[in-house]
C-alpha atoms as a PDB file:
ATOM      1  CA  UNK A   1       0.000   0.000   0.000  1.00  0.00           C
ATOM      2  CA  UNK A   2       1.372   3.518  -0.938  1.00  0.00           C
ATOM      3  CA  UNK A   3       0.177   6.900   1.058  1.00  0.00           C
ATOM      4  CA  UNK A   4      -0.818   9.728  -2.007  1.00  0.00           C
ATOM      5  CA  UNK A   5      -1.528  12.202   0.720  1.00  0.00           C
ATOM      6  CA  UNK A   6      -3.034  12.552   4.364  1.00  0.00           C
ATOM      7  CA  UNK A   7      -6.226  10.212   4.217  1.00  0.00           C
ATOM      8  CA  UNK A   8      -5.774   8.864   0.927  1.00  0.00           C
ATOM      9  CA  UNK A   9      -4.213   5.542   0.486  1.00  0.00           C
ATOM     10  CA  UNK A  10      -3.696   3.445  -2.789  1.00  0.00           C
ATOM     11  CA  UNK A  11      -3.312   0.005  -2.926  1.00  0.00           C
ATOM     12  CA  UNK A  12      -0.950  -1.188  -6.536  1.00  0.00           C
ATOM     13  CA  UNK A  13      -2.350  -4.709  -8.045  1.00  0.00           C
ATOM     14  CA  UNK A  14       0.800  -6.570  -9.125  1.00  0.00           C
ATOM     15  CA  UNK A  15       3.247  -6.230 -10.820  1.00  0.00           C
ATOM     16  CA  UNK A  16       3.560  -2.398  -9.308  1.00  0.00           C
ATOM     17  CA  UNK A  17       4.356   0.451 -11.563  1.00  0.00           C
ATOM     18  CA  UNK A  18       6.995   2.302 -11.701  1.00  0.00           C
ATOM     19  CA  UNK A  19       8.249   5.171  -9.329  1.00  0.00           C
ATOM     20  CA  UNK A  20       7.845   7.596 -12.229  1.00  0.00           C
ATOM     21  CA  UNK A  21       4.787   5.719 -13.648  1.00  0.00           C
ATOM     22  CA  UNK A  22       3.253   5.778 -10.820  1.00  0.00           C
ATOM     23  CA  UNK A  23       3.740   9.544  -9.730  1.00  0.00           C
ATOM     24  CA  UNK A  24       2.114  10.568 -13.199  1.00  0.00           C
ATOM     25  CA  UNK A  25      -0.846   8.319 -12.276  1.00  0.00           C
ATOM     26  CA  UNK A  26      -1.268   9.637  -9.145  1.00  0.00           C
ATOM     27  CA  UNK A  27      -1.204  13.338 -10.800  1.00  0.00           C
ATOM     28  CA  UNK A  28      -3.472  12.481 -13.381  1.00  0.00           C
ATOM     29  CA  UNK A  29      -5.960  10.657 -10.454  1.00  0.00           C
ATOM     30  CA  UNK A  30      -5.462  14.072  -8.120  1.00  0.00           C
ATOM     31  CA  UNK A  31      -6.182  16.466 -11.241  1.00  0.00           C
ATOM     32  CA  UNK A  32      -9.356  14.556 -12.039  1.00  0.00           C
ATOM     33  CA  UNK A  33     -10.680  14.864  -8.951  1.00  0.00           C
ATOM     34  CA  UNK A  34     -10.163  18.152  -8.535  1.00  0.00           C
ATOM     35  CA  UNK A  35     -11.280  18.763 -11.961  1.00  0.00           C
ATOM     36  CA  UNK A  36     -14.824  16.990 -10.947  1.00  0.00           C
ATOM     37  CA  UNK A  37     -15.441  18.825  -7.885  1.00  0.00           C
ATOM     38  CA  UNK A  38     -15.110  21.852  -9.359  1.00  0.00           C
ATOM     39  CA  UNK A  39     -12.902  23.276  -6.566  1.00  0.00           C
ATOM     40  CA  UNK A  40     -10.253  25.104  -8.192  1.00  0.00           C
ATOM     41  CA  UNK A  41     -12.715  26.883 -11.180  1.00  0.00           C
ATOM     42  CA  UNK A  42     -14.743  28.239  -8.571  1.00  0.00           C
ATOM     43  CA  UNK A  43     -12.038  30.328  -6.426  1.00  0.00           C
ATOM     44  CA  UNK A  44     -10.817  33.477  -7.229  1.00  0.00           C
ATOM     45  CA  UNK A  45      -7.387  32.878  -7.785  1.00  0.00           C
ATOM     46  CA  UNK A  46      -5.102  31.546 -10.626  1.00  0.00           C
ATOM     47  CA  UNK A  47      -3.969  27.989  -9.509  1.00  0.00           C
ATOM     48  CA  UNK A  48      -1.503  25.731 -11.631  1.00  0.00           C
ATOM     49  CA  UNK A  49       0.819  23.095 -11.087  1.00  0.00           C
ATOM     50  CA  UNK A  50       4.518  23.387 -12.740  1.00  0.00           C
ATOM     51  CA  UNK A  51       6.381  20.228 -12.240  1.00  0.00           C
ATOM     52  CA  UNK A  52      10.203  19.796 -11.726  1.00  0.00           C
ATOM     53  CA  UNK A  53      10.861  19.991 -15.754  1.00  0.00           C
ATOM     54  CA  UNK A  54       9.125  23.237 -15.552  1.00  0.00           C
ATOM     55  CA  UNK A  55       6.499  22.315 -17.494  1.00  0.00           C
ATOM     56  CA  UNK A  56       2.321  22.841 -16.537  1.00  0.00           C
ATOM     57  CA  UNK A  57       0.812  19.732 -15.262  1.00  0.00           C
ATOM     58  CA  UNK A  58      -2.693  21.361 -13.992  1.00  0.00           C
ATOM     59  CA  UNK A  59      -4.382  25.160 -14.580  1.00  0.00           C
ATOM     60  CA  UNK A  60      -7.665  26.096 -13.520  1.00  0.00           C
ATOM     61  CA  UNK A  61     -10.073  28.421 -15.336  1.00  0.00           C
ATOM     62  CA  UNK A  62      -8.858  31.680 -14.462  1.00  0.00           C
ATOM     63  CA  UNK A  63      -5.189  30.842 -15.634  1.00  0.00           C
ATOM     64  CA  UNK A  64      -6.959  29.697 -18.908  1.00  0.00           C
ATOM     65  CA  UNK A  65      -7.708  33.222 -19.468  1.00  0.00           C
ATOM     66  CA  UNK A  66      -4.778  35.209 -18.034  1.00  0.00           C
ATOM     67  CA  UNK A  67      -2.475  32.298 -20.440  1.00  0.00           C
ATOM     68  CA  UNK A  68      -4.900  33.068 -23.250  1.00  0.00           C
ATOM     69  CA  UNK A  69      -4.966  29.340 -23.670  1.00  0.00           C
ATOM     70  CA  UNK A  70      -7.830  26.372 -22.928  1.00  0.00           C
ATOM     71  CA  UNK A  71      -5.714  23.674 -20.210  1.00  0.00           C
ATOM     72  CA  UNK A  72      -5.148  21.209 -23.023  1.00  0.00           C
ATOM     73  CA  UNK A  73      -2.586  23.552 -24.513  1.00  0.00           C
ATOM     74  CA  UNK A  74      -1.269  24.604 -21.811  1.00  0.00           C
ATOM     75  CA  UNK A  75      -1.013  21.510 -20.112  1.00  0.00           C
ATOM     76  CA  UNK A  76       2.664  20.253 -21.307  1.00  0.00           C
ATOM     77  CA  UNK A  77       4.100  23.035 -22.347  1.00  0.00           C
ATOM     78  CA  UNK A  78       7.278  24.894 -20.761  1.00  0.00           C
ATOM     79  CA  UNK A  79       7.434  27.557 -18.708  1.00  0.00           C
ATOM     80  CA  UNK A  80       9.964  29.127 -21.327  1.00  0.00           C
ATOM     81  CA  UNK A  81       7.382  28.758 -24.216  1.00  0.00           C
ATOM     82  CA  UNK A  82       4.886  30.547 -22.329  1.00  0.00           C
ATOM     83  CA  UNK A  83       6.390  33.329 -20.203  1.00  0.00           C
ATOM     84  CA  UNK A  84       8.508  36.230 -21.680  1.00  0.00           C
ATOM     85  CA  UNK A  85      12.541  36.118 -20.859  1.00  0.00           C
ATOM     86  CA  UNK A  86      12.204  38.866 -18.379  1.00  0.00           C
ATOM     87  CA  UNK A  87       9.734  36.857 -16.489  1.00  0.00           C
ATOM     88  CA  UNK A  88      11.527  33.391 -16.238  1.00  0.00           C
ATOM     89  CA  UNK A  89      15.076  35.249 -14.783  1.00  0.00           C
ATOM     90  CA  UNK A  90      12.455  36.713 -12.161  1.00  0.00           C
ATOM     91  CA  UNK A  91      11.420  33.738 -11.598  1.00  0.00           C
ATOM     92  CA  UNK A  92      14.476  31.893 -11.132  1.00  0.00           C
ATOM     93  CA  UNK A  93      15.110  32.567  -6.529  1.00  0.00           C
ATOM     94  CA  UNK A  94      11.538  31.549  -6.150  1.00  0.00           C
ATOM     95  CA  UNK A  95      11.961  28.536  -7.749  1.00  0.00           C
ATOM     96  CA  UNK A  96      15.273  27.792  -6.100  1.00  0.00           C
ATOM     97  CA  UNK A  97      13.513  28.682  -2.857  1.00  0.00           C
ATOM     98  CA  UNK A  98      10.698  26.346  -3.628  1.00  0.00           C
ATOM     99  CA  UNK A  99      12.881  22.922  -4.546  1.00  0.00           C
ATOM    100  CA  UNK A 100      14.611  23.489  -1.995  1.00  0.00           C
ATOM    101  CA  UNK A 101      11.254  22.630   0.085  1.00  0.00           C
ATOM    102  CA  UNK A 102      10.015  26.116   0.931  1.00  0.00           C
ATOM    103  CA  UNK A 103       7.199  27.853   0.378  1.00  0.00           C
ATOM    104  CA  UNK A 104       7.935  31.335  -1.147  1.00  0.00           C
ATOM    105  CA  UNK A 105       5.782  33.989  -1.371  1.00  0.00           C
ATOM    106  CA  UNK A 106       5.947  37.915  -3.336  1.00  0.00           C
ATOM    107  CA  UNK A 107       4.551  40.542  -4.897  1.00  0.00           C
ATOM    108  CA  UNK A 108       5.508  40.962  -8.716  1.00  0.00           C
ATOM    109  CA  UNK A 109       4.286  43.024 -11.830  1.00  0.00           C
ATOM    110  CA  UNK A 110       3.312  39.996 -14.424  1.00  0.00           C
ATOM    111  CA  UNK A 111       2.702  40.622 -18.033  1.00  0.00           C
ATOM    112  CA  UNK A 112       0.785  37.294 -19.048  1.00  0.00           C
ATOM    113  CA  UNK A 113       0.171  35.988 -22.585  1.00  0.00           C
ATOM    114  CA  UNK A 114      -3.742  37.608 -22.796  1.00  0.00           C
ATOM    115  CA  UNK A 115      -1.930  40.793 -22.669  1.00  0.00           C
ATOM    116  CA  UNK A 116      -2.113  42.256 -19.281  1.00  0.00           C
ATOM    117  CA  UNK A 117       0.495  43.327 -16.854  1.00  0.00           C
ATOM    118  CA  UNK A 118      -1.328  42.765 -13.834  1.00  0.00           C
ATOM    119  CA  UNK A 119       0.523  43.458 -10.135  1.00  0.00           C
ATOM    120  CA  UNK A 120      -0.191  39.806  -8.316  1.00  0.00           C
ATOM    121  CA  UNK A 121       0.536  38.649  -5.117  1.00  0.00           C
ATOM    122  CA  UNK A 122       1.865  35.019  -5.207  1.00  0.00           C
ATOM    123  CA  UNK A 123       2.722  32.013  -3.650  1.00  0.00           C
ATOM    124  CA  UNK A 124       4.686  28.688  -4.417  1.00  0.00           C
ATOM    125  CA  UNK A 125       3.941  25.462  -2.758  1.00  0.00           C
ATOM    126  CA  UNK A 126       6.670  23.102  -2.932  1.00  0.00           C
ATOM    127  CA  UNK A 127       5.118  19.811  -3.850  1.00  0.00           C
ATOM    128  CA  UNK A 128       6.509  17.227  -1.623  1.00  0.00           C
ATOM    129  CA  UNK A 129       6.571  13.408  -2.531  1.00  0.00           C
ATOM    130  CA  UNK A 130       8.058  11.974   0.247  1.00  0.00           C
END
């Protein structure tokens, strides 16, 4: 049996999957949920998930629009291929900060794909496996 999070355990049929395998499963499992609940579309806030290759693994509605892009095309892509080069060297002590197991927050001036520069407060949630 493998713990996903507090309160959710998942048992693996034989033979299990692999480490990586089974980490993408459990994303794709956690997004759906989410995803059918509703939760994240109905707050206020822009809420995505970047993994460790810097690339978007979930968005919500509201980053939809401030990316200018539905989740499917989002979804995959690179930080680089989305965010200007001015953006990404900002970027760069928060996400040192946040692999490094802390949870950063800021203030910053964001100009985002649909166009608008808008002043954001944010925070990173490192995303802790084990």
């Amino acid at each position: 049996m493998s713990a996903i999070m507090p309160g959710i355990r998942m048992r693996w049929l034989s033979p299990p999957p692999s480490r990586e395998s089974s980490k993408s499963i459990i994303l794709e499992i956690l997004r759906a949920i989410m995803s059918a609940c509703g939760i994240p579309d109905s707050l206020p806030v822009v809420i995505i998930f970047v993994d460790q290759q810097d690339r978007y693994g979930f968005a919500n509605k509201l980053a939809e629009i401030w990316y200018a892009q539905p989740n499917g095309e989002l979804i995959g892509k690179h930080i680089h291929d989305v965010h200007a080069k001015e953006f990404q060297v900002r970027l760069i002590p928060y996400q040192n900060r946040v692999l490094a197991g802390e949870t950063v927050s800021g203030q910053e001036a964001i100009a985002y794909p649909d166009g608008v520069t808008r002043d954001i407060d944010l925070t990173y949630v490192p995303h802790l496996t084990e």
